[in-house]
PDB file of N, CA and C in Angstrom:
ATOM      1  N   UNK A   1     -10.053 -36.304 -12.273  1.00  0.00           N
ATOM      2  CA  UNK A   1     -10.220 -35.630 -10.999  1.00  0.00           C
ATOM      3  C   UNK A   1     -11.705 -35.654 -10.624  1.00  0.00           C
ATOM      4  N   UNK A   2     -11.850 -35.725  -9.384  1.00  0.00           N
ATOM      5  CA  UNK A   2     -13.599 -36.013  -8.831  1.00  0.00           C
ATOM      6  C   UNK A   2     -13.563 -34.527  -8.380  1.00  0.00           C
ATOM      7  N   UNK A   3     -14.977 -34.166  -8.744  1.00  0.00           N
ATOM      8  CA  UNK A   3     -15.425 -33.114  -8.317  1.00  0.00           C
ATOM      9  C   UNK A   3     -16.351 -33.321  -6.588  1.00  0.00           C
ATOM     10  N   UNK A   4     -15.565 -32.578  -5.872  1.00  0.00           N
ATOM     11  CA  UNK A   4     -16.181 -32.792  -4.453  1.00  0.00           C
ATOM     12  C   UNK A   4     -17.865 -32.677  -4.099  1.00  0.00           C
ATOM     13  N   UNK A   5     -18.718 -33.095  -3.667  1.00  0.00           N
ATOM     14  CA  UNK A   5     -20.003 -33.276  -3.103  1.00  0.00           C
ATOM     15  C   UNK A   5     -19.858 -31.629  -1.839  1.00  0.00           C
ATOM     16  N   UNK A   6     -19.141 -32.266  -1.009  1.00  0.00           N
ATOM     17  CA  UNK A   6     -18.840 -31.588   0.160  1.00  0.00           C
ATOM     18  C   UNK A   6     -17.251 -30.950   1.064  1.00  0.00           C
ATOM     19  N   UNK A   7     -17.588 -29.843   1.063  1.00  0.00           N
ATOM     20  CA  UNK A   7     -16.225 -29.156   1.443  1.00  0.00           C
ATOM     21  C   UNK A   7     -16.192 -29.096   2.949  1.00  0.00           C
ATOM     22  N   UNK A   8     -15.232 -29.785   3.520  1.00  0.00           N
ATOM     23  CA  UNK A   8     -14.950 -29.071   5.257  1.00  0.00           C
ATOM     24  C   UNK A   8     -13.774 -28.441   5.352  1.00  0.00           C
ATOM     25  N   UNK A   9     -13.893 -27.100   6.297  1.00  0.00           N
ATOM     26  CA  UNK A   9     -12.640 -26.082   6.580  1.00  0.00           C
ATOM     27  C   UNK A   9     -11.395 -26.406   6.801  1.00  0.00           C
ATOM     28  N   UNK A  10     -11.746 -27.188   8.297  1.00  0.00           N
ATOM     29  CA  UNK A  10     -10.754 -27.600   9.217  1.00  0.00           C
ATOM     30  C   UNK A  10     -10.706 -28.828   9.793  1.00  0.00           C
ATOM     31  N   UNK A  11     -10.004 -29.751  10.006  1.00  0.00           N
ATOM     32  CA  UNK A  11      -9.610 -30.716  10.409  1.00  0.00           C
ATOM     33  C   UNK A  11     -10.878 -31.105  11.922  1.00  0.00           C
ATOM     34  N   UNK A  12     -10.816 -30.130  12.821  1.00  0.00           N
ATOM     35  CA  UNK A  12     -12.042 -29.944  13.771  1.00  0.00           C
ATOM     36  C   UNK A  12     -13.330 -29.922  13.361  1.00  0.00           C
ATOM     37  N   UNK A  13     -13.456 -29.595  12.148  1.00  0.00           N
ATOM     38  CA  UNK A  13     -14.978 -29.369  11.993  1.00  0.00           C
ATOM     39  C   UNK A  13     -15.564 -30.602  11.948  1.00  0.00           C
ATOM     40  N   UNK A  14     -17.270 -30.734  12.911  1.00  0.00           N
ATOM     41  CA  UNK A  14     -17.788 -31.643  12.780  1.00  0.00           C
ATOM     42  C   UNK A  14     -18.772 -31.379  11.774  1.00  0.00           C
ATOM     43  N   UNK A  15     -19.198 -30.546  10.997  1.00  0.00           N
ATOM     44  CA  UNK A  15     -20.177 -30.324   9.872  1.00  0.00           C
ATOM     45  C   UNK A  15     -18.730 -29.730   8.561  1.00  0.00           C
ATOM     46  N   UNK A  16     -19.686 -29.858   7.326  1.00  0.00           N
ATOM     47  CA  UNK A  16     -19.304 -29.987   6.045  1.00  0.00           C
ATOM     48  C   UNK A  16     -20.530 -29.245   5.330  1.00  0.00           C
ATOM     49  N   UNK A  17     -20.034 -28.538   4.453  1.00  0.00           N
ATOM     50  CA  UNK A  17     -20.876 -27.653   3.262  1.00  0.00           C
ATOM     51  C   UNK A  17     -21.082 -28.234   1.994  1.00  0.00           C
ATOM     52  N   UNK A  18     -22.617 -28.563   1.895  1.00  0.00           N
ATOM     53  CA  UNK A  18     -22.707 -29.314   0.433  1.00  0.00           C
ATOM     54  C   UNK A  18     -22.415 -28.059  -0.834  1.00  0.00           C
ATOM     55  N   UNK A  19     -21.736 -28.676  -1.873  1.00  0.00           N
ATOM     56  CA  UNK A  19     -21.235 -27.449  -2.780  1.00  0.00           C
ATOM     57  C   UNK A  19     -21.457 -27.845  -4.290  1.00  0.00           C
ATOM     58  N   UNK A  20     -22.899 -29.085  -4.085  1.00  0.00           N
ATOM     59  CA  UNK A  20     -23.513 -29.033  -5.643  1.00  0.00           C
ATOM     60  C   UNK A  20     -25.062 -29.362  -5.591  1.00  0.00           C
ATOM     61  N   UNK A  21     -25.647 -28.729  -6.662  1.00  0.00           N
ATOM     62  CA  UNK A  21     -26.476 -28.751  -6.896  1.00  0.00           C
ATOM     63  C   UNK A  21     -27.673 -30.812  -6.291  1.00  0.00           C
ATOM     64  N   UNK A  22     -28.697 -30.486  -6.115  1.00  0.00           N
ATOM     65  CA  UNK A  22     -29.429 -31.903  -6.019  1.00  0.00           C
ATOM     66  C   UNK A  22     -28.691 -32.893  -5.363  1.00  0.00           C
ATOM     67  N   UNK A  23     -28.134 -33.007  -4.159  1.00  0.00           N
ATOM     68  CA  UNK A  23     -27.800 -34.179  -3.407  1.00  0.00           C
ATOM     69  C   UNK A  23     -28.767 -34.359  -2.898  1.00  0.00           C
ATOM     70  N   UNK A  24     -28.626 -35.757  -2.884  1.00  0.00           N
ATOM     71  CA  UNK A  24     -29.831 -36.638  -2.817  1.00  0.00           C
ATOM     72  C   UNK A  24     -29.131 -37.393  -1.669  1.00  0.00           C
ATOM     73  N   UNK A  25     -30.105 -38.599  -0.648  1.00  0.00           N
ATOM     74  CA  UNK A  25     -30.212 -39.066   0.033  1.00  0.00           C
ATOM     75  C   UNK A  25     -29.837 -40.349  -0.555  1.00  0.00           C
ATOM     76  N   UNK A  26     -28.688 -41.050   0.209  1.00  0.00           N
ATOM     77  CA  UNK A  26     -28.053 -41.787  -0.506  1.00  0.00           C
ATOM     78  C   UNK A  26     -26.803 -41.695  -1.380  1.00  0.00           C
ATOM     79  N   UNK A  27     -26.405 -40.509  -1.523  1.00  0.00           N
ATOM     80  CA  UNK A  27     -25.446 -40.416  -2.309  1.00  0.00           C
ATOM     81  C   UNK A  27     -24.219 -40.608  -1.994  1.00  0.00           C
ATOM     82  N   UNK A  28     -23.261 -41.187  -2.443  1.00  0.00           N
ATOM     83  CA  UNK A  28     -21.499 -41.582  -1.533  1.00  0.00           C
ATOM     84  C   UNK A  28     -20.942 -40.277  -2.018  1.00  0.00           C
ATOM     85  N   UNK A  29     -20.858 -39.285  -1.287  1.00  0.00           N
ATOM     86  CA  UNK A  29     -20.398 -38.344  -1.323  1.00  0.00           C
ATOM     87  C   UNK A  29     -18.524 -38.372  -1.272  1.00  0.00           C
ATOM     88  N   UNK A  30     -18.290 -37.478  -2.475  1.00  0.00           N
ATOM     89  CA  UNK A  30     -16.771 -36.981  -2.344  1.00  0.00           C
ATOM     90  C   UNK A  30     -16.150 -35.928  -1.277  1.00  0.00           C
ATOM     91  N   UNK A  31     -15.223 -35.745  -0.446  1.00  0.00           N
ATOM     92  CA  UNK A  31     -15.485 -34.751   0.553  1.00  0.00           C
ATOM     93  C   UNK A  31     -13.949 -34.196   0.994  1.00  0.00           C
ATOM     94  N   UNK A  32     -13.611 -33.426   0.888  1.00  0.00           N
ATOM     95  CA  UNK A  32     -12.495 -32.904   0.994  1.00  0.00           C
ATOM     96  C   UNK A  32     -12.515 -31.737   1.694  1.00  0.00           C
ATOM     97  N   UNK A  33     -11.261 -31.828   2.538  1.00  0.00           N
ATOM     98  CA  UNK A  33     -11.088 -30.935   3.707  1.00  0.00           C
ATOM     99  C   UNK A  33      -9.782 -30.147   2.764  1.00  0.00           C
ATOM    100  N   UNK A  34     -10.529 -28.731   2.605  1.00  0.00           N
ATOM    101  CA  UNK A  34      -9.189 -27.712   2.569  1.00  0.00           C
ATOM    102  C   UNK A  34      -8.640 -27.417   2.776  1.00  0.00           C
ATOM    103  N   UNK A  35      -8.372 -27.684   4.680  1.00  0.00           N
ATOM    104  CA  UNK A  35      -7.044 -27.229   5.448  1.00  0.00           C
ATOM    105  C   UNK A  35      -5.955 -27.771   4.839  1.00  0.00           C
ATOM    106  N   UNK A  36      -6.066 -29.189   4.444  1.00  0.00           N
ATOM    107  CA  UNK A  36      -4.836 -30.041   4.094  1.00  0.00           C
ATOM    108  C   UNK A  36      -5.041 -30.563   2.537  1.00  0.00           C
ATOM    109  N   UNK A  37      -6.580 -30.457   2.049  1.00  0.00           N
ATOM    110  CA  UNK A  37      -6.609 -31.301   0.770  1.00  0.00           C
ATOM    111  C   UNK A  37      -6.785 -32.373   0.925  1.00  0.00           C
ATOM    112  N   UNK A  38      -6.887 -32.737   2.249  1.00  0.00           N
ATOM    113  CA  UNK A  38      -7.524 -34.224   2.348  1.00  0.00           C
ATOM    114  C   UNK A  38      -8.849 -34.964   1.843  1.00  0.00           C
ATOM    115  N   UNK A  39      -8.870 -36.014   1.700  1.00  0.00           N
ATOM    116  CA  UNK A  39     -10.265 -36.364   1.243  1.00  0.00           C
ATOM    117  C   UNK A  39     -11.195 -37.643   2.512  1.00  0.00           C
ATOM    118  N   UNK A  40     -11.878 -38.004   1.969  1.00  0.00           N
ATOM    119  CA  UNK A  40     -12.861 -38.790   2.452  1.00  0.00           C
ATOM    120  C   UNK A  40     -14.058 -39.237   1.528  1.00  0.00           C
ATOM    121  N   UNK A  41     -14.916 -39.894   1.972  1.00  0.00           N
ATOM    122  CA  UNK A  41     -16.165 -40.417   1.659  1.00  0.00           C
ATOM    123  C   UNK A  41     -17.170 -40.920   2.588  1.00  0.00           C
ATOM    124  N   UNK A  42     -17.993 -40.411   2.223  1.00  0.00           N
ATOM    125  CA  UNK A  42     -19.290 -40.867   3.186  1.00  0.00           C
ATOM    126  C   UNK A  42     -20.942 -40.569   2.654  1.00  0.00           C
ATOM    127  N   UNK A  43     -21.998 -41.501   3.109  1.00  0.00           N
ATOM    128  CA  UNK A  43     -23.166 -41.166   2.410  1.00  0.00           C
ATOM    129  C   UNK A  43     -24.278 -40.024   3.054  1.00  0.00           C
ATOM    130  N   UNK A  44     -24.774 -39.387   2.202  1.00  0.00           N
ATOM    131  CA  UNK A  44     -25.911 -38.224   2.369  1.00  0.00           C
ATOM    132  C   UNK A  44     -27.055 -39.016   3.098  1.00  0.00           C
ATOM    133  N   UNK A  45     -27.528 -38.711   4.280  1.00  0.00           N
ATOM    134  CA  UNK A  45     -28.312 -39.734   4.950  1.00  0.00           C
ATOM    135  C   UNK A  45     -29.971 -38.499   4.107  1.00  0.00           C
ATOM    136  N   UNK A  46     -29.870 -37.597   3.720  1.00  0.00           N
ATOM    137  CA  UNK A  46     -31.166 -36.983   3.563  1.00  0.00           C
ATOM    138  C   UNK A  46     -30.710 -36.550   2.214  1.00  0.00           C
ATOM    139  N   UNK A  47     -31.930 -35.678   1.717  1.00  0.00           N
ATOM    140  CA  UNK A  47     -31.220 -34.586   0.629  1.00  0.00           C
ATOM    141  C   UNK A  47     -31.490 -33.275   1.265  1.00  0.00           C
ATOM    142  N   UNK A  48     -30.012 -33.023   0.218  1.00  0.00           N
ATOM    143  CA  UNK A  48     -29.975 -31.466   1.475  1.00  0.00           C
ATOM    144  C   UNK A  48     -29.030 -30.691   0.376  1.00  0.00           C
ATOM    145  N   UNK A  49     -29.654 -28.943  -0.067  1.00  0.00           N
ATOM    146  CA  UNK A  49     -29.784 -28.470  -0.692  1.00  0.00           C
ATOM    147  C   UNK A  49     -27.928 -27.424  -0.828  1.00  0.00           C
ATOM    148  N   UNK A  50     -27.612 -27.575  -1.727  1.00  0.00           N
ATOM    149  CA  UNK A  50     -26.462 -26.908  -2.088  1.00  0.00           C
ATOM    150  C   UNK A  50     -26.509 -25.505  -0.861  1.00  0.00           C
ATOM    151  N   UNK A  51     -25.266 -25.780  -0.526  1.00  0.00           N
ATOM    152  CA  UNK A  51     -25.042 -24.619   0.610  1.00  0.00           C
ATOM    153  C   UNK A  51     -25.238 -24.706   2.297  1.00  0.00           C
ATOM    154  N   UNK A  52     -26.011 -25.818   2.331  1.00  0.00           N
ATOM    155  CA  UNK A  52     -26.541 -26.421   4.035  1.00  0.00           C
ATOM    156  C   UNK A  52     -25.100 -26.916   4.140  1.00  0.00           C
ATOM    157  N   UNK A  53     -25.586 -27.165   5.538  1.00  0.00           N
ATOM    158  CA  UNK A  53     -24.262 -28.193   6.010  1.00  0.00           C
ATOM    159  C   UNK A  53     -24.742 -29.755   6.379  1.00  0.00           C
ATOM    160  N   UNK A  54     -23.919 -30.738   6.450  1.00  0.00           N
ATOM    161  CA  UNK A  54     -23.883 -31.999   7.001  1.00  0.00           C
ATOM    162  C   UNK A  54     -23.091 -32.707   8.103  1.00  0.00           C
ATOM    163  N   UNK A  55     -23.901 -33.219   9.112  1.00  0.00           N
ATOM    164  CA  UNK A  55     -23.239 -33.693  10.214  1.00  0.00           C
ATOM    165  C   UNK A  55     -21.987 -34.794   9.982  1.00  0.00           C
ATOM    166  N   UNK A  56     -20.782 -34.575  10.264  1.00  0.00           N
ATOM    167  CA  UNK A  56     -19.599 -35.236  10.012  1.00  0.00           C
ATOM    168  C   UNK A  56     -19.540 -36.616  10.927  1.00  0.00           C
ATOM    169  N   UNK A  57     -20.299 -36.760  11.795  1.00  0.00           N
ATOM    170  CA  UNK A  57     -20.661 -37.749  13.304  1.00  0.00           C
ATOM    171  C   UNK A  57     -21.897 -37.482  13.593  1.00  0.00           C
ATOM    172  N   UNK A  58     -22.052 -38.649  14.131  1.00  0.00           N
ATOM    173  CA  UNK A  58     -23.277 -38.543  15.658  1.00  0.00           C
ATOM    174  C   UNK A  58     -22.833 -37.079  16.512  1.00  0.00           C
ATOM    175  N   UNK A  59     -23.867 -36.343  16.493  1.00  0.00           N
ATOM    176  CA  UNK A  59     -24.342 -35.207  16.766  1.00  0.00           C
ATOM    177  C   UNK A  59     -25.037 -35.168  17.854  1.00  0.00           C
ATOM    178  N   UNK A  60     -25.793 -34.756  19.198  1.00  0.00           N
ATOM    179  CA  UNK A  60     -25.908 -34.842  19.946  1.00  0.00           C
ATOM    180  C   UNK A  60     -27.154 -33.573  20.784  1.00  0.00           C
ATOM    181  N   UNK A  61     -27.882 -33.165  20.754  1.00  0.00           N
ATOM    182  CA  UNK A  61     -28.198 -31.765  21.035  1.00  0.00           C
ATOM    183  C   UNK A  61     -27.876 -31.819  22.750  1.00  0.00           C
ATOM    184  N   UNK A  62     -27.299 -30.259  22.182  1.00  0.00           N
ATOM    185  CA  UNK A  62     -26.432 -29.700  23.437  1.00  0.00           C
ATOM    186  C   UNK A  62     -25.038 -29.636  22.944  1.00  0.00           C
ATOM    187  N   UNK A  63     -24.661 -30.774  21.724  1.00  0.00           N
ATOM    188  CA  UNK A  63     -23.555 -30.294  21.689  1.00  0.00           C
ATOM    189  C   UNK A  63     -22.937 -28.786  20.625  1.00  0.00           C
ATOM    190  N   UNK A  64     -21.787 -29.130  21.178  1.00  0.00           N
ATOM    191  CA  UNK A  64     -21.234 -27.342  19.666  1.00  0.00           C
ATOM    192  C   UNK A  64     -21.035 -27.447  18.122  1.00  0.00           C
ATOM    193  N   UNK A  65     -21.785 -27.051  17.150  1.00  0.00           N
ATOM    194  CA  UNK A  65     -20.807 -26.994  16.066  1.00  0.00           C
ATOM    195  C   UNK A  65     -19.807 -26.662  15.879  1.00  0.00           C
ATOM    196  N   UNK A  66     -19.179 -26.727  14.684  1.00  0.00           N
ATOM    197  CA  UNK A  66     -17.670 -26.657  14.409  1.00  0.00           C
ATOM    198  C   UNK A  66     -17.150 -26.377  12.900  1.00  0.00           C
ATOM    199  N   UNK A  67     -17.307 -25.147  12.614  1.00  0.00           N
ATOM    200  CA  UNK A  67     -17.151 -25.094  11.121  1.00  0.00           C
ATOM    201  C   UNK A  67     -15.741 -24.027  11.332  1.00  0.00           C
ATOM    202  N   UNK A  68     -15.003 -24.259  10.358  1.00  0.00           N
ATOM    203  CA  UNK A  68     -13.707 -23.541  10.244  1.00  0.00           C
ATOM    204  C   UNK A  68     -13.149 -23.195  11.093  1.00  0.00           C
ATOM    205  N   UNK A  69     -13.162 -24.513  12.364  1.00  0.00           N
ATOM    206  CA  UNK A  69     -12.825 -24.632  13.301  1.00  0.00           C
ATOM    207  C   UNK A  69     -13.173 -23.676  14.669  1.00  0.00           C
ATOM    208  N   UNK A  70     -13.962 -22.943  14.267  1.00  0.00           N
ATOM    209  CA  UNK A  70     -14.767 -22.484  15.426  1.00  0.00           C
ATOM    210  C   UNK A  70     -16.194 -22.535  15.429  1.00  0.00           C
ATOM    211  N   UNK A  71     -16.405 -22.430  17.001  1.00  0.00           N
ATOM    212  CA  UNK A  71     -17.931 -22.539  17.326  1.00  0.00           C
ATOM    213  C   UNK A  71     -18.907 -21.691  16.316  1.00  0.00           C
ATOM    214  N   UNK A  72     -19.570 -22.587  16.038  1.00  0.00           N
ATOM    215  CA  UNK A  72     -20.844 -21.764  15.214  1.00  0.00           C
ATOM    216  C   UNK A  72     -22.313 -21.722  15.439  1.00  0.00           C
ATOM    217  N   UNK A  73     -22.288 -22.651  17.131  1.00  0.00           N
ATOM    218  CA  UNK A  73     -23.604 -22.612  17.234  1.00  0.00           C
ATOM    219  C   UNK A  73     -23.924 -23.739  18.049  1.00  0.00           C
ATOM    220  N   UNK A  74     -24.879 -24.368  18.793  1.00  0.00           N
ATOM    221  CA  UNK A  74     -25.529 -25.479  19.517  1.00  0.00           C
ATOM    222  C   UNK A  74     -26.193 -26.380  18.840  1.00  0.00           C
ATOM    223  N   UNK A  75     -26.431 -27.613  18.717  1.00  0.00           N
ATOM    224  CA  UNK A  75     -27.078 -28.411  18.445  1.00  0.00           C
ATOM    225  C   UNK A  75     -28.294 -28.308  19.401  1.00  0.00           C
ATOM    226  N   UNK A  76     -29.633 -27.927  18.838  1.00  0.00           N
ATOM    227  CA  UNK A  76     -30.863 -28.440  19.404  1.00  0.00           C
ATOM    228  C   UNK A  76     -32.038 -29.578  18.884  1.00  0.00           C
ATOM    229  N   UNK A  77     -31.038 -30.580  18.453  1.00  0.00           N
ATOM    230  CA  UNK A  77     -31.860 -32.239  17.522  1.00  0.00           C
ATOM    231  C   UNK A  77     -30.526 -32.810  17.710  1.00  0.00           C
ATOM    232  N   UNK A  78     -30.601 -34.076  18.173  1.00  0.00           N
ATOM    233  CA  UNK A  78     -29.884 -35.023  17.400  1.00  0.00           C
ATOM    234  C   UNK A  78     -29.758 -35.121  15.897  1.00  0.00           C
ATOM    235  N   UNK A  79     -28.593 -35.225  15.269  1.00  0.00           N
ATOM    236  CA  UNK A  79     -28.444 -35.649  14.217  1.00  0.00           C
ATOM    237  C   UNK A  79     -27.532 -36.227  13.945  1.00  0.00           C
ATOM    238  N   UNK A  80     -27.731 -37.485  12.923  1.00  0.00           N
ATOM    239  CA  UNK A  80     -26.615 -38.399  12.862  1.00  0.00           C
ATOM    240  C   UNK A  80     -25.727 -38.046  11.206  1.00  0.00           C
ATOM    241  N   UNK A  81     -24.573 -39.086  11.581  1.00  0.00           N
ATOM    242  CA  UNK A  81     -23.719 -38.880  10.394  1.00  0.00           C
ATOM    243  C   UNK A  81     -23.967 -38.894   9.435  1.00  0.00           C
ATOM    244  N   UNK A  82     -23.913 -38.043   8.936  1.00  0.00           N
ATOM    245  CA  UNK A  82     -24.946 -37.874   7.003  1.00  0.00           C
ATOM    246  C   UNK A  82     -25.916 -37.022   6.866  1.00  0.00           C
ATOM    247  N   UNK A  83     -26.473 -36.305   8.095  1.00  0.00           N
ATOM    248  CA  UNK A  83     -27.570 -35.764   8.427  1.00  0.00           C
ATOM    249  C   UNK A  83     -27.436 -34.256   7.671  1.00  0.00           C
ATOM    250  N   UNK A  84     -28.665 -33.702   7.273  1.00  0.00           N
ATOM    251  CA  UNK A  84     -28.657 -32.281   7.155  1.00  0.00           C
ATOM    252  C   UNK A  84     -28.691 -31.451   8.687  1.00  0.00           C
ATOM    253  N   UNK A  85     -27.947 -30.565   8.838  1.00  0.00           N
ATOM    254  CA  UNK A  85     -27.782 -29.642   9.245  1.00  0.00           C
ATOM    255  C   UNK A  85     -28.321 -28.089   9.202  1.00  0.00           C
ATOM    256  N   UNK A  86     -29.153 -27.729   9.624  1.00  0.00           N
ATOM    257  CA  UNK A  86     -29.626 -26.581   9.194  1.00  0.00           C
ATOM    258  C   UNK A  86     -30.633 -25.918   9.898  1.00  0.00           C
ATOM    259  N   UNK A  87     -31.525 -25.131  10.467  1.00  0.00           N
ATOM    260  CA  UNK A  87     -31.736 -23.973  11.238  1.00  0.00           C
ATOM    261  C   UNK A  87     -33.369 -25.046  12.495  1.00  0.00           C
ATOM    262  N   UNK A  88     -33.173 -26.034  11.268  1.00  0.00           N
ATOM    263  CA  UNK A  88     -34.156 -27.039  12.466  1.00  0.00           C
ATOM    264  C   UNK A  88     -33.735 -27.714  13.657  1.00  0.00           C
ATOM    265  N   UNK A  89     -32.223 -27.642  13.153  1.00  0.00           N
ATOM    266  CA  UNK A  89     -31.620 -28.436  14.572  1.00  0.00           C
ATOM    267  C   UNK A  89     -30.009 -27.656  14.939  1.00  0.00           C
ATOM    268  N   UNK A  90     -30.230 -26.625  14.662  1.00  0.00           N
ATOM    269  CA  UNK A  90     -28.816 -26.026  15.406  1.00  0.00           C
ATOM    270  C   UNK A  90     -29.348 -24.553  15.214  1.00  0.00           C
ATOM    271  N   UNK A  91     -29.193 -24.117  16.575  1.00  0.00           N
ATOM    272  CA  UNK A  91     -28.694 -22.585  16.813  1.00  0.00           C
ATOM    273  C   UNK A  91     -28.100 -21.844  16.649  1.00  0.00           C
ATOM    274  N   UNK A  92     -27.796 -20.475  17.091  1.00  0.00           N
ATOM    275  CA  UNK A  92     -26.829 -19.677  17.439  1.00  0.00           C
ATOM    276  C   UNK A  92     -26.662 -19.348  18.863  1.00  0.00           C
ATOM    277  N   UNK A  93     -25.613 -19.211  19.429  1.00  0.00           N
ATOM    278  CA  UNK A  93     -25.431 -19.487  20.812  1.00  0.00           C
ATOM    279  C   UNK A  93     -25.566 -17.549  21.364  1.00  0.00           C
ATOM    280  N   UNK A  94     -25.696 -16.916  20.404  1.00  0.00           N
ATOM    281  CA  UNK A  94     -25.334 -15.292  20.768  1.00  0.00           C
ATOM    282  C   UNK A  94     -26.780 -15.273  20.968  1.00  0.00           C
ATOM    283  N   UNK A  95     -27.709 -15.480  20.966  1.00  0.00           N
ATOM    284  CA  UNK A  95     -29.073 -15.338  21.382  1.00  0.00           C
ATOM    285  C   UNK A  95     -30.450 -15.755  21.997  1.00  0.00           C
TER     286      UNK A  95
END
């Protein structure tokens, strides 16, 4: 059994939660969605620290995040697929 890199909620979500220690840039990440247990693969375009999130697509600023299938916030950076995610390039929309 592979131990997952990265967990996503919901089928909608365009970001994913890294859930081990030292990912590194470059890494072919294991990635499994819990709604269904589905899996995937895809590479860590940065390193990005247990607990951030990662852009699931081309990202866009202006557009919405999407974690456990609801809004969690604005994109203010482009970021592309593989990208870290985290308070440099996404908002909160309540403020």
């Amino acid at each position: 059994m592979t131990i997952p890199h990265l967990l996503v909620h919901d089928n909608k979500d365009n970001v994913g939660v890294v859930v081990v220690e030292g990912l590194t840039a470059g890494t072919k990440m294991f990635c499994v969605v819990t709604h269904d247990n589905s899996s995937f693969e895809m590479e860590a375009k940065a390193d990005v620290p247990i607990g951030h999130k990662i852009a699931l697509s081309d990202l866009k600023a202006g557009d919405t995040a999407v974690k456990y299938g609801e809004d969690i916030g604005r994109f203010v950076a482009d970021v592309s697929r593989g990208g870290h995610v985290h308070v440099h390039n996404l908002k909160t929309k309540r403020w």
